[in-house]
Protein backbone atom coordinates (compact mmCIF):
# COMPACT_ATOMS: atom_id res chain seq x y z
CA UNK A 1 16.37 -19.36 -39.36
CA UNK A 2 14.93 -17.96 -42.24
CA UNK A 3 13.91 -14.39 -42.88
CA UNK A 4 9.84 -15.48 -41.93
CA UNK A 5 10.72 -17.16 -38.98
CA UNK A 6 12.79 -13.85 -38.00
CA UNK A 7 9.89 -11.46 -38.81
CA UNK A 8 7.72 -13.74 -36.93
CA UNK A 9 9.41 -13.75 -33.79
CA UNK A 10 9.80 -9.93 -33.99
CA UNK A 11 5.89 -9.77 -33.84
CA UNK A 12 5.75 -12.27 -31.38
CA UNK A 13 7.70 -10.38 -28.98
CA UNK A 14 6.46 -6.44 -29.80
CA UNK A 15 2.81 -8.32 -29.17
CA UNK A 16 4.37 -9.66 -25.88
CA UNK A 17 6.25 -6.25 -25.08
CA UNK A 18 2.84 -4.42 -25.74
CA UNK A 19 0.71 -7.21 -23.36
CA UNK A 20 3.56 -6.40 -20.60
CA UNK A 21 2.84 -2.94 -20.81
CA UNK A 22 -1.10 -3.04 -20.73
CA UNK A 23 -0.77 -5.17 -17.80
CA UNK A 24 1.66 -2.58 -16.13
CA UNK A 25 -0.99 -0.35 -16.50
CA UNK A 26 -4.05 -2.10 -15.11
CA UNK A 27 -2.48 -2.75 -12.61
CA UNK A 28 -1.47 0.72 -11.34
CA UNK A 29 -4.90 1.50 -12.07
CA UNK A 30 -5.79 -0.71 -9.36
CA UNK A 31 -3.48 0.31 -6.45
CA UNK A 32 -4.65 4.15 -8.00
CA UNK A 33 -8.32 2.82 -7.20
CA UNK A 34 -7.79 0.12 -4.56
CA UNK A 35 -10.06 1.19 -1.39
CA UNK A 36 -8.77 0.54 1.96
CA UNK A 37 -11.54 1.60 4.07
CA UNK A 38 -12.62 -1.77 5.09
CA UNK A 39 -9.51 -3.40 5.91
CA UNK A 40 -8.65 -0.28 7.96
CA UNK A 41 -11.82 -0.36 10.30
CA UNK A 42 -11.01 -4.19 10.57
CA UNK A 43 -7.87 -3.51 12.12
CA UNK A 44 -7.81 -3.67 16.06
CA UNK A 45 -7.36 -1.00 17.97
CA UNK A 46 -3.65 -0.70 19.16
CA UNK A 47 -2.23 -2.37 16.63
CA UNK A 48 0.92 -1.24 14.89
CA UNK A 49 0.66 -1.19 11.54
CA UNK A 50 2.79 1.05 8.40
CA UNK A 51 0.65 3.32 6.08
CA UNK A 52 2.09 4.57 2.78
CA UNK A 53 0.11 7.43 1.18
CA UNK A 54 -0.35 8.69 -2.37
CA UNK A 55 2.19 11.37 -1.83
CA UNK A 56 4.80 8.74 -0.91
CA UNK A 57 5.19 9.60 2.27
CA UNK A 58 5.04 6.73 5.27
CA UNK A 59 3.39 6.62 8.30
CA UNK A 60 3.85 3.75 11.67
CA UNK A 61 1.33 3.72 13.79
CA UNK A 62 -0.25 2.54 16.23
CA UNK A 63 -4.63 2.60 15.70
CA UNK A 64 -6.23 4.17 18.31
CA UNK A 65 -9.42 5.48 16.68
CA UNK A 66 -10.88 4.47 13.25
CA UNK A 67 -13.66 7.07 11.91
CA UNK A 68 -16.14 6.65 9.15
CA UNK A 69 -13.25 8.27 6.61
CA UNK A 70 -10.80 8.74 8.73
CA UNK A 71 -7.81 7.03 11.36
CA UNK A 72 -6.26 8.73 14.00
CA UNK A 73 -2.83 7.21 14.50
CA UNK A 74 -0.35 7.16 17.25
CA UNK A 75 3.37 7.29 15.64
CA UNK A 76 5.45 4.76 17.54
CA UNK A 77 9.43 4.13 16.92
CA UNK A 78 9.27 0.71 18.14
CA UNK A 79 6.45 -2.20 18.63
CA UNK A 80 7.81 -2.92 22.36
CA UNK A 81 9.05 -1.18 25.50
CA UNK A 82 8.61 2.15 26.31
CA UNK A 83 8.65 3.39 22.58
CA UNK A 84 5.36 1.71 22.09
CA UNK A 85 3.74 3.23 25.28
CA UNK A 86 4.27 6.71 24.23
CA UNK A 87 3.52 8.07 20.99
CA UNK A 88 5.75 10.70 19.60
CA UNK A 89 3.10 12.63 17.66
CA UNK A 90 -0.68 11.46 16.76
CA UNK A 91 -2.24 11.84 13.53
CA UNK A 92 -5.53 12.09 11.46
CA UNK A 93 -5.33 10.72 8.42
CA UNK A 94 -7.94 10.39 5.11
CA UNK A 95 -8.50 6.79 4.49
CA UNK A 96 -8.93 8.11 0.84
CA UNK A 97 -5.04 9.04 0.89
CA UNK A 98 -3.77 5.71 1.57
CA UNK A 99 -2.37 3.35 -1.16
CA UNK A 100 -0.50 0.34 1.19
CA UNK A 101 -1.29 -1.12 4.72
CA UNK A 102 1.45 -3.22 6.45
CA UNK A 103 1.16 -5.18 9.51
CA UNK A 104 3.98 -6.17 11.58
CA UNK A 105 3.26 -9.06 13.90
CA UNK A 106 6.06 -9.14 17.12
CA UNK A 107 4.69 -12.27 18.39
């Protein structure tokens, strides 16, 4: 390999490195900006799902109401069985603050 082909590749790869990095970026812009409103009102009522928040904190729930911008949430410790029947706590929350849904299926 001769000293152009060297130089060469060294550009190549910085110009890949720096492509890597934009796209790292755009795409944390979108989860920043990604809007969960919709999927969360599409979500049945007493379903368990997992919320993760901006403060990266986590949240499993079970839906029981889903407002115009917010959810009230039932915490549940498991899916089944008494567990699922009674909630430990319930919560509001902003659907503004969260950045990830999850949904567990037990069936």
């Amino acid at each position: 390999m001769d000293e152009f082909d060297a130089i060469t590749a060294d550009l190549q790869a910085t110009a890949r490195a720096e492509q890597e990095e934009q796209a790292r970026e755009i795409l944390a812009l979108a989860d920043a900006t990604r809007d969960y409103d919709e999927v969360l009102r599409a979500v049945p009522r007493r379903e368990v799902i997992g919320l993760a928040f901006f403060d990266g904190t986590s949240l499993r729930g079970r839906v029981l109401v889903v407002g115009r911008d917010w959810l009230r949430l039932a915490e549940v410790v498991e899916e089944g069985g008494a567990a699922r029947a009674r909630p430990r706590r319930v919560h509001d929350v902003r659907l503004a603050a969260v950045v990830r849904i999850s949904r567990e299926s037990a069936r």
